[in-house]
Protein backbone atom coordinates (compact mmCIF):
# COMPACT_ATOMS: atom_id res chain seq x y z
CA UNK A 1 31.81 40.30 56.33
CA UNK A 2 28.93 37.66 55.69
CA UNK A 3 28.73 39.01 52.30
CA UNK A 4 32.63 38.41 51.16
CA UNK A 5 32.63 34.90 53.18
CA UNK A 6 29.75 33.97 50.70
CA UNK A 7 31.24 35.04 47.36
CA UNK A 8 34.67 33.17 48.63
CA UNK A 9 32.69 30.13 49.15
CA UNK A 10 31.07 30.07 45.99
CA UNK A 11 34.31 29.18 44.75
CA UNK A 12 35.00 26.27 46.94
CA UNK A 13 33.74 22.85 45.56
CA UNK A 14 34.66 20.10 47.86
CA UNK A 15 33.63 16.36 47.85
CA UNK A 16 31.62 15.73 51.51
CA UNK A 17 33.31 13.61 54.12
CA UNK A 18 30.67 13.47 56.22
CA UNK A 19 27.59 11.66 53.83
CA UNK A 20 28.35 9.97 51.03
CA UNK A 21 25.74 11.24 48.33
CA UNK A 22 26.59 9.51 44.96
CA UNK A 23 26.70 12.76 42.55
CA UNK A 24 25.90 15.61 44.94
CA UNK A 25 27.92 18.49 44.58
CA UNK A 26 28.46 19.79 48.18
CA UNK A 27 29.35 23.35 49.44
CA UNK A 28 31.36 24.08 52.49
CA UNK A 29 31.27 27.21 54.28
CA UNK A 30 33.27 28.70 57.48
CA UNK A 31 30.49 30.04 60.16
CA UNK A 32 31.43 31.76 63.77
CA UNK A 33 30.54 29.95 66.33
CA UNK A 34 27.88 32.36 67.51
CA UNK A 35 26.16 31.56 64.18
CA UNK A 36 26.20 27.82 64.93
CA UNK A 37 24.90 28.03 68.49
CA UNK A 38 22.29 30.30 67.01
CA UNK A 39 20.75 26.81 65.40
CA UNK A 40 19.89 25.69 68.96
CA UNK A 41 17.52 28.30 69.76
CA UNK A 42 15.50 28.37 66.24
CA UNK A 43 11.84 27.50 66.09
CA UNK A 44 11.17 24.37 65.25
CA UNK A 45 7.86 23.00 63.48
CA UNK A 46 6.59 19.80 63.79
CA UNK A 47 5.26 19.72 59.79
CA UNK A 48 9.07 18.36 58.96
CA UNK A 49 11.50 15.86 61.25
CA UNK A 50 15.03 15.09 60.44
CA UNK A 51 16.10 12.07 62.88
CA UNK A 52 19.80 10.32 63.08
CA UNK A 53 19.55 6.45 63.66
CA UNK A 54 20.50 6.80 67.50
CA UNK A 55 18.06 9.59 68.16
CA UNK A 56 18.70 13.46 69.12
CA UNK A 57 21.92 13.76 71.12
CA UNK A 58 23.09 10.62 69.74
CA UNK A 59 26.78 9.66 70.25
CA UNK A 60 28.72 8.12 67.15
CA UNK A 61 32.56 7.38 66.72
CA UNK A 62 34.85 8.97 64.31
CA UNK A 63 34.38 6.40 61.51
CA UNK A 64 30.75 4.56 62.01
CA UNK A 65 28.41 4.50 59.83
CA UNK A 66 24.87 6.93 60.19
CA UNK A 67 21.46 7.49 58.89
CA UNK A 68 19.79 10.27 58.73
CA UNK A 69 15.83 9.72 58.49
CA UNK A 70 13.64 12.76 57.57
CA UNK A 71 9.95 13.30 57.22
CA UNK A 72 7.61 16.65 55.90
CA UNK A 73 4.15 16.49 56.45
CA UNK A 74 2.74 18.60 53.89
CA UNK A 75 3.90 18.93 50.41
CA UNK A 76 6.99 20.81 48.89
CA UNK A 77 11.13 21.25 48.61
CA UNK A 78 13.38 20.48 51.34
CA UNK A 79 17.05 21.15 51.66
CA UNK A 80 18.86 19.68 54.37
CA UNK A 81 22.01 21.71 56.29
CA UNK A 82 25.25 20.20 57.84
CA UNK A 83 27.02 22.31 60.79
CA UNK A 84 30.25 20.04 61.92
CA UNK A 85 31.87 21.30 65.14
CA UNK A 86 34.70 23.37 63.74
CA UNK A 87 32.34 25.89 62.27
CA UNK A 88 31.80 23.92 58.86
CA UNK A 89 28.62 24.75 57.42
CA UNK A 90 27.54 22.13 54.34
CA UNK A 91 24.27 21.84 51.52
CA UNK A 92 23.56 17.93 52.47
CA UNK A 93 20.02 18.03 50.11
CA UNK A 94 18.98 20.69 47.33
CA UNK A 95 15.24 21.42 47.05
CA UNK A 96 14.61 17.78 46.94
CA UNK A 97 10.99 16.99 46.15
CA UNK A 98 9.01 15.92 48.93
CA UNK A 99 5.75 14.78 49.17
CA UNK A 100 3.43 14.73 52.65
CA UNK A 101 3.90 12.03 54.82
CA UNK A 102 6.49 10.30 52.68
CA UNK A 103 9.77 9.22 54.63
CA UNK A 104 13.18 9.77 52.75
CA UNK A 105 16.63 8.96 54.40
CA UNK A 106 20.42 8.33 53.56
CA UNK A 107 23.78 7.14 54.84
CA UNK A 108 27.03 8.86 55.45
CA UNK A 109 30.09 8.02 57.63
CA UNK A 110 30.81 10.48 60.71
CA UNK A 111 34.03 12.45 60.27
CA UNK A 112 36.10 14.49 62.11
CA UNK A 113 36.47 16.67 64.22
CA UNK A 114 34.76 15.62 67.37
CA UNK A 115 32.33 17.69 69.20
CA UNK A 116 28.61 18.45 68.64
CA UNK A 117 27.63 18.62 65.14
CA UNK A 118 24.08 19.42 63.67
CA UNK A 119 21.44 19.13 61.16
CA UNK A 120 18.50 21.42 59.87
CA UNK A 121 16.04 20.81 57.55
CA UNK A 122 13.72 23.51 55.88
CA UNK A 123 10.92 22.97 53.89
CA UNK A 124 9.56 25.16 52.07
CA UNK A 125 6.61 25.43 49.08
CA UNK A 126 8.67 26.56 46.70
CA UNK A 127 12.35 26.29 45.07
CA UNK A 128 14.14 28.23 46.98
CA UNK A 129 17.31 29.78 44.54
CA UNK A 130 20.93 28.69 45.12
CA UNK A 131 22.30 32.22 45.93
CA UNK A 132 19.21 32.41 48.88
CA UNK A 133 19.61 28.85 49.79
CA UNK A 134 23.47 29.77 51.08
CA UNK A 135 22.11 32.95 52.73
CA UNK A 136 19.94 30.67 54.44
CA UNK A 137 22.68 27.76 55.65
CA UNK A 138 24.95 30.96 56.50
CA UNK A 139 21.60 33.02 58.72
CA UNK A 140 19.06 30.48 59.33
CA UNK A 141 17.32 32.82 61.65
CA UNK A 142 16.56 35.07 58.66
CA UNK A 143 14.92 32.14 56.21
CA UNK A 144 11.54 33.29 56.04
CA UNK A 145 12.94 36.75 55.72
CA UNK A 146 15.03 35.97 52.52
CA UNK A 147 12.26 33.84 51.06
CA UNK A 148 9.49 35.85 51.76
CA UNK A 149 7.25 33.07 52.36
CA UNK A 150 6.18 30.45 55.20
CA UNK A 151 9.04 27.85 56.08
CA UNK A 152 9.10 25.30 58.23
CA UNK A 153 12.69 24.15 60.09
CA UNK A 154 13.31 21.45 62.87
CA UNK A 155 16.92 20.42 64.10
CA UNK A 156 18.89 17.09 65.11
CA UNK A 157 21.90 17.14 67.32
CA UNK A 158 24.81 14.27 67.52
CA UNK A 159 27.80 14.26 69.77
CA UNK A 160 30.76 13.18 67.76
CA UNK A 161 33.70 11.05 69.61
CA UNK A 162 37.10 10.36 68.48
CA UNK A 163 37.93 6.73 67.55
CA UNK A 164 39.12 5.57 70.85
CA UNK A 165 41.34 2.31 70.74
CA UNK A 166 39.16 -0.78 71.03
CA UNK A 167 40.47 -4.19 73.05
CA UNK A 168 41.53 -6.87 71.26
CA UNK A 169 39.24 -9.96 71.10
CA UNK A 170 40.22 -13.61 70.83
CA UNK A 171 38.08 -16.82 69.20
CA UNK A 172 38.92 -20.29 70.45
CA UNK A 173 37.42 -22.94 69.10
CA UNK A 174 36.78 -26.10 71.52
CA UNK A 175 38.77 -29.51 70.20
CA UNK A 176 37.85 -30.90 67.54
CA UNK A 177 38.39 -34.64 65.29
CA UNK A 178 40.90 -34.70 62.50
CA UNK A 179 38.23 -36.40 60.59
CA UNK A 180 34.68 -36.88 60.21
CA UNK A 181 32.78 -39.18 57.41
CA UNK A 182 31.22 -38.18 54.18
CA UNK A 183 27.64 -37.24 54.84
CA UNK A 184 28.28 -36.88 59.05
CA UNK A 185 27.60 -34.13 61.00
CA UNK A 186 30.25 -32.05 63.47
CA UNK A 187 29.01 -29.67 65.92
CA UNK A 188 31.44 -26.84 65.96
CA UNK A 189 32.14 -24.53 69.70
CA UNK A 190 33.63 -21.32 69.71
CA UNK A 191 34.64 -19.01 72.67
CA UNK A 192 35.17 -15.52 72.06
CA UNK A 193 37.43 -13.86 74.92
CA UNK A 194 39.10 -10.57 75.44
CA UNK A 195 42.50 -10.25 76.32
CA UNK A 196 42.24 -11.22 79.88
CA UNK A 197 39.96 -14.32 78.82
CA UNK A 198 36.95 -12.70 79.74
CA UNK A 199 33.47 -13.70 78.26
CA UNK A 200 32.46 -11.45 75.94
CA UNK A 201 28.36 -11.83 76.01
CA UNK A 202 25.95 -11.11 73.41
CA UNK A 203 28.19 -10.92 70.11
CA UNK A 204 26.99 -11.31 67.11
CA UNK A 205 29.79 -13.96 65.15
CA UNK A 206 29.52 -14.84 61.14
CA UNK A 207 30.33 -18.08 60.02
CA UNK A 208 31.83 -19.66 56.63
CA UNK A 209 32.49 -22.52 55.07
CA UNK A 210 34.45 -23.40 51.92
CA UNK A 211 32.71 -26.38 51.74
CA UNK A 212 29.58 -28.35 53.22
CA UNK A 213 26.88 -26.23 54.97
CA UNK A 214 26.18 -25.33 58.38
CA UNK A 215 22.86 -24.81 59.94
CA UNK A 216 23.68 -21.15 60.93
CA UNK A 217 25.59 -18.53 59.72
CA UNK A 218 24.96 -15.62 62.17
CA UNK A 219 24.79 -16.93 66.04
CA UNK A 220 25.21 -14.84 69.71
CA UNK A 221 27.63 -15.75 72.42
CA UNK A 222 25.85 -17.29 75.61
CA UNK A 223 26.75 -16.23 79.08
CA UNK A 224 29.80 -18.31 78.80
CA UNK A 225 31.08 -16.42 75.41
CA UNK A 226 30.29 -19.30 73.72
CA UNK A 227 28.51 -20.20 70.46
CA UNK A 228 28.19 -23.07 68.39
CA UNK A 229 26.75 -24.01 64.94
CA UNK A 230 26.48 -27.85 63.26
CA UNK A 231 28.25 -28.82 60.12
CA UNK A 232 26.88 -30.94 57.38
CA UNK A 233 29.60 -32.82 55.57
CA UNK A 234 28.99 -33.60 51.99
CA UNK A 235 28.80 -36.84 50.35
CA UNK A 236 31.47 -37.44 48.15
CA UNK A 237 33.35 -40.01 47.01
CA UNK A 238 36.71 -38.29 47.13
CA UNK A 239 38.37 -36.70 50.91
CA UNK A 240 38.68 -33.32 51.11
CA UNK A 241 39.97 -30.63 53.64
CA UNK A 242 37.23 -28.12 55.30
CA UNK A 243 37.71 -25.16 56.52
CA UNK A 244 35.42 -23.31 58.77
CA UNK A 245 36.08 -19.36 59.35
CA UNK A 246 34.06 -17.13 62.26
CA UNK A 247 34.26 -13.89 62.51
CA UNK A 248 33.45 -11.15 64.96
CA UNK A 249 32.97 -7.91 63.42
CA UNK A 250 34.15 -5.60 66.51
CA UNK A 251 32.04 -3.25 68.57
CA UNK A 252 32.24 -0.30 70.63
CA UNK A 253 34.72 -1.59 72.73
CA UNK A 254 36.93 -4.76 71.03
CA UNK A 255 38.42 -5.01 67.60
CA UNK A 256 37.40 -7.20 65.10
CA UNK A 257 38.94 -10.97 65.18
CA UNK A 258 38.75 -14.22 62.87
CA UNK A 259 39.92 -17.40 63.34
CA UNK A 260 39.72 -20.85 61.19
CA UNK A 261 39.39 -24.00 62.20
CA UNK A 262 40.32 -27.30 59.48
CA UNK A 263 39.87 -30.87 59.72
CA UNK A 264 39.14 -33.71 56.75
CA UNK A 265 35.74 -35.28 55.41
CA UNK A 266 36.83 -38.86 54.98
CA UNK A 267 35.30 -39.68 51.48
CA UNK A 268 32.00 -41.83 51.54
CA UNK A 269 32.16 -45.45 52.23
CA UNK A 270 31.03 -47.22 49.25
CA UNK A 271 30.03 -51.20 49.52
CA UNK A 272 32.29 -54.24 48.41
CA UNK A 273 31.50 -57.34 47.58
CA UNK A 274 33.76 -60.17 48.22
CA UNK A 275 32.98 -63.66 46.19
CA UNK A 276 35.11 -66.65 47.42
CA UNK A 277 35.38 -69.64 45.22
CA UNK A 278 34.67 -72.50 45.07
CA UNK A 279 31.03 -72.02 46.45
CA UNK A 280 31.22 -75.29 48.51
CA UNK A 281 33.82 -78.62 48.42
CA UNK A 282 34.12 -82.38 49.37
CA UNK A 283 38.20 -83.11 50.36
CA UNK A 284 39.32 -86.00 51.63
CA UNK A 285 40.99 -86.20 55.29
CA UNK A 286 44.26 -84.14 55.20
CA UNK A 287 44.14 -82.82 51.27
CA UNK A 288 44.78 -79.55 50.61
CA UNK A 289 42.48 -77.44 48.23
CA UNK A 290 43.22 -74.00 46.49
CA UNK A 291 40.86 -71.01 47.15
CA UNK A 292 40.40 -67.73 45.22
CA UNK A 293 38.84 -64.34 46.32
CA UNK A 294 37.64 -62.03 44.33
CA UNK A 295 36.85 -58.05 45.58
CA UNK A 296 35.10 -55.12 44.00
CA UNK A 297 33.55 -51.89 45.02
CA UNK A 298 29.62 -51.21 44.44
CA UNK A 299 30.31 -49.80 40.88
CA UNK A 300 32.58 -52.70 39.90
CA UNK A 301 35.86 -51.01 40.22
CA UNK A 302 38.49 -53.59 41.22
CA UNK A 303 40.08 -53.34 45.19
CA UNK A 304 43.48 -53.65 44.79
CA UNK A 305 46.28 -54.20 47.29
CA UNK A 306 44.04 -54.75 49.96
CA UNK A 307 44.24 -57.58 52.52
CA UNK A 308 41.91 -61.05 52.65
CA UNK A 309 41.93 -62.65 56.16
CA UNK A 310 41.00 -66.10 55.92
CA UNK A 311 39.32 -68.26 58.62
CA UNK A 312 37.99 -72.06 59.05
CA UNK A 313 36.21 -73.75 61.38
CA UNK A 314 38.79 -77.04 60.85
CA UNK A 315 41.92 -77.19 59.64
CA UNK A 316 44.61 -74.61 58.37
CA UNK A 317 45.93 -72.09 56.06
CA UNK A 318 49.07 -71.87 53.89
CA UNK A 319 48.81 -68.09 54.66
CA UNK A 320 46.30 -66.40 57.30
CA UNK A 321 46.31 -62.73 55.30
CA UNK A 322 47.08 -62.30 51.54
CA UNK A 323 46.67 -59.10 49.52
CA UNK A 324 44.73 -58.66 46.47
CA UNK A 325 46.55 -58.42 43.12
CA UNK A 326 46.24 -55.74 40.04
CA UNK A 327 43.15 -57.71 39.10
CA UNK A 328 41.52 -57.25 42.75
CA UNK A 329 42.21 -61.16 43.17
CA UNK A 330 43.97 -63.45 45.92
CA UNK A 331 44.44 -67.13 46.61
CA UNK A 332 45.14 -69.67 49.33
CA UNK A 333 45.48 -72.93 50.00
CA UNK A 334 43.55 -74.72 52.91
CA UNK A 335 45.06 -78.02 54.65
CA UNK A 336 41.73 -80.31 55.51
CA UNK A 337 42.36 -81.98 58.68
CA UNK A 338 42.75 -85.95 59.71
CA UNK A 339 39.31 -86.80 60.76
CA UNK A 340 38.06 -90.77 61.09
CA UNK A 341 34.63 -89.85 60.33
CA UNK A 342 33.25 -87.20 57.73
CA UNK A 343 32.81 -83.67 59.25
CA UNK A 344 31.30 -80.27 57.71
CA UNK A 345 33.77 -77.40 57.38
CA UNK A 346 32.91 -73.22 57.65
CA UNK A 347 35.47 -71.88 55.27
CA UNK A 348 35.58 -67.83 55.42
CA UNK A 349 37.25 -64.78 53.53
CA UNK A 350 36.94 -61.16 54.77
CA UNK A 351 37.99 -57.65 53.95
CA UNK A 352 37.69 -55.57 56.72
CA UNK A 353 37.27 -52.08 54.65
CA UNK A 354 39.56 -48.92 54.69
CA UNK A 355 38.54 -45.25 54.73
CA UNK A 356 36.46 -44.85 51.61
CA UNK A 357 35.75 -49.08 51.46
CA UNK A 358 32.80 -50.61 53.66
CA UNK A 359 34.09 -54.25 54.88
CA UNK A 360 32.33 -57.73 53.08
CA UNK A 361 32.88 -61.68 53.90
CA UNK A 362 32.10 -64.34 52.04
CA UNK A 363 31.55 -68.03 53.06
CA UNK A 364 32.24 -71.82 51.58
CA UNK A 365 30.95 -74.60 53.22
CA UNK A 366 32.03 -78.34 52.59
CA UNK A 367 32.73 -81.80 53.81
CA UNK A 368 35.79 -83.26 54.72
CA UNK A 369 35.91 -87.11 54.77
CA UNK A 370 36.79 -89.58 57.52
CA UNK A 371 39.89 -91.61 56.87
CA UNK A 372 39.21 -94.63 59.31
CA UNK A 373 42.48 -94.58 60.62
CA UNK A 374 42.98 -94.13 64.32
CA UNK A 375 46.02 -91.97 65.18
CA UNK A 376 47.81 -91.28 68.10
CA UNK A 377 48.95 -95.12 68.82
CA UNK A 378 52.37 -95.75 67.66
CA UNK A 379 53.16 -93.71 64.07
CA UNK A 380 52.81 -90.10 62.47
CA UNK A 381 54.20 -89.33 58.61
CA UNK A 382 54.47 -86.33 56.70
CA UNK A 383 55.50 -86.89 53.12
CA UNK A 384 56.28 -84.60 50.63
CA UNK A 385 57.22 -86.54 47.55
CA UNK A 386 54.07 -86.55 45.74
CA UNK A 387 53.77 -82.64 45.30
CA UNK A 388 51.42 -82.05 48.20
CA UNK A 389 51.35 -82.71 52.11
CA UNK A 390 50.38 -86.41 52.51
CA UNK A 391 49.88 -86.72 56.35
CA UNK A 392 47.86 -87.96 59.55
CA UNK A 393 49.44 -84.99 61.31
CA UNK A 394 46.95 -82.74 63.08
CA UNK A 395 47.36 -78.45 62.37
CA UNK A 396 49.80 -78.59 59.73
CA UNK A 397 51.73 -75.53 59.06
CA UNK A 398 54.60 -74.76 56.86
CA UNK A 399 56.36 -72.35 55.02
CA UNK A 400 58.82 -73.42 51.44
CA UNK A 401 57.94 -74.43 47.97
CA UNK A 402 57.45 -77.79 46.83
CA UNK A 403 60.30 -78.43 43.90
CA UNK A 404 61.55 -82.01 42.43
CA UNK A 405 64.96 -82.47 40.93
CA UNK A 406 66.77 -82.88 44.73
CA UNK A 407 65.82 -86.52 44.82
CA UNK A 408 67.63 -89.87 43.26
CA UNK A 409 63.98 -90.25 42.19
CA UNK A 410 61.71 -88.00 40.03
CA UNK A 411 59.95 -86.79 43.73
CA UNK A 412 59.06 -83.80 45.10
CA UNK A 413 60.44 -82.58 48.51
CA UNK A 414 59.64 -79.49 50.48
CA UNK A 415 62.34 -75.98 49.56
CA UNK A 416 62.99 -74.40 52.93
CA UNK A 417 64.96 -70.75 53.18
CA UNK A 418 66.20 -70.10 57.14
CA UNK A 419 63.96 -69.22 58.87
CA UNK A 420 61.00 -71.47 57.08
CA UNK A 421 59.78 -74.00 59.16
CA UNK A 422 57.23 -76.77 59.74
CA UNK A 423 55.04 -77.57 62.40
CA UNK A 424 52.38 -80.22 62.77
CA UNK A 425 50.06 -80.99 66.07
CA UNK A 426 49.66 -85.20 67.58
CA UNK A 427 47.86 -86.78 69.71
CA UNK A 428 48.62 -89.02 72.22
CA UNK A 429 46.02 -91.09 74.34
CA UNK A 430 48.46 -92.40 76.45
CA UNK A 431 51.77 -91.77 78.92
CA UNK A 432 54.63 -93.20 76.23
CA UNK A 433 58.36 -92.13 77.93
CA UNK A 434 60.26 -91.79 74.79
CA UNK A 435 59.72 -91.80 71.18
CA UNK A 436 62.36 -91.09 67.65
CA UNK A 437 61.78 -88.62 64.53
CA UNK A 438 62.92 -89.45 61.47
CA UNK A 439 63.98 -87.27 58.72
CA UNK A 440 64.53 -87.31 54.72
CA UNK A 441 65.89 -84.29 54.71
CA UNK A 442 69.38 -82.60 52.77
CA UNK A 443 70.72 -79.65 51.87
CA UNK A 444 72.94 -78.98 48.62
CA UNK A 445 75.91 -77.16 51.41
CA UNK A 446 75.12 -78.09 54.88
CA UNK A 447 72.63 -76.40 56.80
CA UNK A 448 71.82 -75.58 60.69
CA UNK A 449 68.54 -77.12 61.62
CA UNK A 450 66.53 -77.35 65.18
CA UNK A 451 63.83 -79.60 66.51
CA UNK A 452 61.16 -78.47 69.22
CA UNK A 453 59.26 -80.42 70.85
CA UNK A 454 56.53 -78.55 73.02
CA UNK A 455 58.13 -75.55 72.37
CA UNK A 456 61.12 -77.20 74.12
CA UNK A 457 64.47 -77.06 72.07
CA UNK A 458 65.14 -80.98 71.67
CA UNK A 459 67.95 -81.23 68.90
CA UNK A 460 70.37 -78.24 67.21
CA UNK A 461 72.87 -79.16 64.36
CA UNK A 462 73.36 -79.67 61.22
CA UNK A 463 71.65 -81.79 58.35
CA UNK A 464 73.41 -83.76 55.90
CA UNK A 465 74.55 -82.57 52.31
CA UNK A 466 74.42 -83.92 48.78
CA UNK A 467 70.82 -85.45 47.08
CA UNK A 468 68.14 -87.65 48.76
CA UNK A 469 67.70 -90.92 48.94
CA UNK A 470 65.68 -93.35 50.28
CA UNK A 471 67.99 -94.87 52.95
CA UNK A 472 69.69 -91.75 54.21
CA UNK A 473 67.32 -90.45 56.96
CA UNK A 474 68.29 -88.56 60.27
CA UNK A 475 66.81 -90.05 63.62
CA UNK A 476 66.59 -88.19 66.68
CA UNK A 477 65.14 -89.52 70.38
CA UNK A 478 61.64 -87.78 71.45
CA UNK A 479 61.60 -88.20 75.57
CA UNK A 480 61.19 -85.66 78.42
CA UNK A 481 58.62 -83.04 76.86
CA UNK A 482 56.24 -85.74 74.99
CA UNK A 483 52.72 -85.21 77.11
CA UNK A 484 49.22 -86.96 77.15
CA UNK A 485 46.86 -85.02 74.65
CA UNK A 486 47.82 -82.70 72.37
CA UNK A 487 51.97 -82.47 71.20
CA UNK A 488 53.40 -79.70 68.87
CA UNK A 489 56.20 -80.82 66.35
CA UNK A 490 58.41 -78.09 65.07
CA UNK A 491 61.35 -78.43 62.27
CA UNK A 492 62.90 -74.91 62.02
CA UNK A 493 65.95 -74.40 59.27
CA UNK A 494 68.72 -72.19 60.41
CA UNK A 495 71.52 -70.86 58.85
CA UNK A 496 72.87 -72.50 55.21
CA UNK A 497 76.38 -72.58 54.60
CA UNK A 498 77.18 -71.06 50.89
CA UNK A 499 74.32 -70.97 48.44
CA UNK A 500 71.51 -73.94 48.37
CA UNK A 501 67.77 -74.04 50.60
CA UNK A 502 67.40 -77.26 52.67
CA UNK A 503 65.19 -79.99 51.06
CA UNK A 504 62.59 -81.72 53.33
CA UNK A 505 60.67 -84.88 51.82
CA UNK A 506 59.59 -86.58 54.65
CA UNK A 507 58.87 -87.28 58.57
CA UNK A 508 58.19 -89.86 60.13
CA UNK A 509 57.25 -90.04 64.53
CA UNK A 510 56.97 -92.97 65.99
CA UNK A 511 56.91 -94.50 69.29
C-alpha cells in the first residue's frame, strides 16, 4: 500500500502553502494517521534541533507569519519534514549542507487546517537519494534502516488555530490647532480604544508624516491607551497642509486601524521694514504736511495691499489707516495743531504683520511752532479758500476734496458728498451763554445739512444754492450745550437734491 502511495506521489508537484521557499520544489504526500502519531514517539538526538519562533507546542493562527530555527552539531546533510494535521506529509529542506554548530532558519506562513502539525529534521553524513529520502518522510521509524548508516532526528510540535475574528480597534487623536508656525513644534496625542472605549495597553502604533518630521515613529500606549509623539514643522516660506497618519498593526485579539489627523504650517514670518518720510519736520501752528510710507519684506519684495496705521502725539490725521499701493507705498496728510508756543511732535507709521509678514514701525519727529495767538476768547475760523485748512481750531477732522471753480473768486472751498463732514475741537476759559456760527457754504441743488454742538443736534435744514460769495453766509445761534473747557463743532452734509456735492469755504464761531 506504502509502495503505490509513493509512486502516485512522485507524480504530484505542488507549490507549499505552508513555507515560502523561493525555488524549492516541494512534495506532498497523504500519511495515516497512525504514521503521523508515530513521529511523537521517535528518538530524538540532541546533535541536531529544529525550533519554531514560539517554542515546542507553540500556538500560531491560520495566517501569521513563522520561523523555523534549526541547528546540527556535527557536520553533514539535513533534510527537514513537514506533517500538517490532515495527514499531509511535505520535503521542507533537501540534503542541505550543514556545517557543526552553524544556525540556519527560514520563514513560512501557517496554513490550514488547524490542529497539531509537526516538524523533523534528520541529519545525516551523507546525501541521502531522493527515492530513500521519501521512504524516509513516509516511515521515519525505519531511517537508519533505509540508509544504512547513523542518523540523527529531533522533532518540533505547533498547535495550529483557525483565524478567529479579531475586535475592532479605534484611534482618537486629542484636539488639536488648525495652525501652527513655520519652524514650531506640535505635540501630537492619540488614544487607541476598542469598541467599548476600552484602553488598549501596550500597543505598538507607527507614525507618518507627509511632511516635517517627528521625533518618533514607533511609540507604546500608556496605561491610559495613550501615546504621543512631537512634530517639527518645517521652515518654509510658503503654507502648506500636514498630514499625520498612525497606525496600529492589529494583534491577537483587535484588527488593524489607521487614522489621520491634518492641520496647516502657517508659512515663516519673514521681517519688514517700514521707512516713513520725511525723517523729521518744522510746521507752523495748524499747517498740514503730507507723509509717505514705504513697506518691504526682508528680501525687498514690495507689501502690497496691506494697511499703515498712523499715530501722533499732537494733532490729527486726514485718514487713521490707509493701504499700501501696487508699489508697496501709502500717504497721509497730518493737521499740526494751534499751539502759542513751539512744541515737539512723535509722528508714527505701523504695519502690524499678517500670517507670513512680521509687523515694523517707523518714527518722525518734528517741531511745530507757536502762533502767539491766544484762543478761546471771543473768535474761531476755518477757511478753506487758499487750498488748505487755515484755522485756530483745535482736532480738526474732515472728510471732501478741496476744488476751486464754485466761488465768484478764483478760491478754493471744501467738496463734501452726504455723509462727509467736519469737525473741529474749542476751547473756552470761561461760562459765555450763547454764541453764532457762520457759514460760506452752497450747494449747486440744495442740500440737507446739520449742526452739532456737543454731540447735541443744534440746527437741521437746508443750505443755500447757486455759487459763493463773499456776503452770502448762513448764521446760526450757539446757546444751551456750549460748556467751559473743551467744545466739539460738527458740520455734517445730508442728503443733496439732484446731482451737485455741497461746497464749504469757510467758518467762522464767535461769541
Amino acid at each position: 500500500m506504502i509502495r503505490k502511495i509513493l509512486c502516485c506521489a512522485w507524480a504530484i508537484f505542488l507549490l507549499l502553502l505552508t513555507f515560502q521557499a523561493a525555488g524549492a520544489q516541494i512534495f506532498e504526500f497523504e500519511l495515516i494517521a497512525l504514521t503521523i502519531r508515530e513521529i511523537d514517539f521517535l528518538p530524538v538526538s540532541p546533535f541536531v534541533t529544529i525550533l519554531p519562533d514560539r517554542g515546542n507546542y507553540g500556538r500560531y493562527f491560520v495566517g501569521e507569519n513563522i520561523a523555523l530555527q534549526y541547528e546540527s552539531m556535527v557536520d553533514g546533510y539535513v533534510s527537514i519534514f513537514n506533517y500538517t494535521p490532515d495527514g499531509k506529509a511535505r520535503i521542507l529542506r533537501n540534503n542541505e549542507r550543514v556545517t557543526a554548530g552553524a544556525q540556519q532558519s527560514f520563514r513560512g506562513i501557517v496554513a490550514e487546517p488547524a490542529g497539531t502539525e509537526r516538524f523533523l529534521i534528520v541529519q545525516s553524513s551523507w546525501i541521502v537519494p531522493d527515492r530513500l529520502l521519501v521512504e524516509i518522510l513516509l516511515n521515519p521509524f525505519l531511517a537508519e534502516e533505509l540508509v544504512g548508516d547513523r542518523v540523527y532526528m529531533n522533532r518540533s510540535i505547533i498547535e495550529v488555530s483557525s483565524r478567529r475574528k479579531k475586535s475592532p480597534a479605534v484611534i482618537r487623536f486629542s484636539p488639536l490647532p488648525a495652525e501652527i508656525p513655520a519652524g514650531g513644534r506640535l505635540r501630537i496625542r492619540a488614544t487607541l480604544l476598542d469598541e467599548k472605549g476600552n484602553f488598549l495597553v501596550n500597543r505598538r502604533l507607527h507614525w507618518e508624516v507627509d511632511e516635517g518630521r517627528l521625533d518618533g515613529y514607533q511609540t507604546f500606549t500608556n496605561t491610559a491607551g495613550e501615546s504621543e509623539v512631537w512634530y517639527s514643522a518645517p521652515r518654509y516660506q510658503e503654507g502648506m497642509t500636514v498630514r499625520v497618519r498612525t497606525i496600529f498593526e492589529g494583534d491577537f485579539v483587535y484588527g488593524p486601524s489607521d487614522e489621520n489627523v491634518v492641520f496647516g504650517v502657517n508659512p515663516e514670518r519673514l521681517q519688514t521694514r517700514l521707512v516713513l518720510a520725511p525723517e523729521s519736520f518744522h510746521v507752523a501752528s495748524g499747517e498740514g504736511l503730507d507723509f509717505t510710507v514705504e513697506l518691504t519684506d526682508l528680501r525687498g519684495e514690495i507689501v502690497e495691499g496691506q494697511a499703515v496705521t498712523w499715530s501722533a502725539s499732537r494733532g490729527s490725521w486726514e485718514s487713521g489707516v490707509t493701504r499700501t499701493n501696487e508699489l508697496g507705498e501709502t500717504g497721509n496728510r497730518w493737521f499740526a495743531p494751534r499751539v502759542e508756543a513751539a512744541e515737539k511732535v512723535e509722528i508714527s507709521a505701523a504695519f502690524e504683520g499678517m500670517r507670513h509678514l512680521l509687523p515694523s514701525r517707523d518714527v518722525s519727529y518734528g517741531t511745530v511752532s507757536g502762533t502767539g495767538v491766544v484762543t478761546g476768547k471771543s473768535l474761531y475760523y476755518l477757511d478753506m479758500s487758499g487750498g488748505k485748512p487755515d484755522t485756530n481750531f483745535e482736532n480738526l477732522v474732515y472728510r471732501g476734496d478741496l476744488v476751486h471753480g464754485y466761488s465768484l473768486n478764483p478760491l478754493y472751498a471744501l467738496s463734501m458728498l452726504p455723509g462727509e463732514s467736519v469737525e473741529v475741537q474749542f476751547y473756552l476759559n470761561q461760562p459765555l451763554q450763547s454764541g453764532a456760527v457762520y457759514l460760506w457754504g452752497k450747494s449747486e441743488q440744495r442740500a440737507q445739512i446739520y449742526i452739532f454742538l456737543n454731540d447735541h443736534k443744534v440746527y437741521s435744514g437746508l443750505s443755500g444754492e447757486g455759487r459763493l460769495t463773499p456776503l452770502e453766509t448762513q448764521a446760526f445761534y450757539l446757546s444751551d450745550f456750549l460748556t467751559l473747557g473743551s467744545n466739539r463743532f460738527r458740520l455734517e452734509v445730508g442728503a443733496v437734491e439732484g446731482i451737485g456735492n455741497f461746497y464749504l469755504q469757510r467758518i467762522l464761531l464767535v461769541f
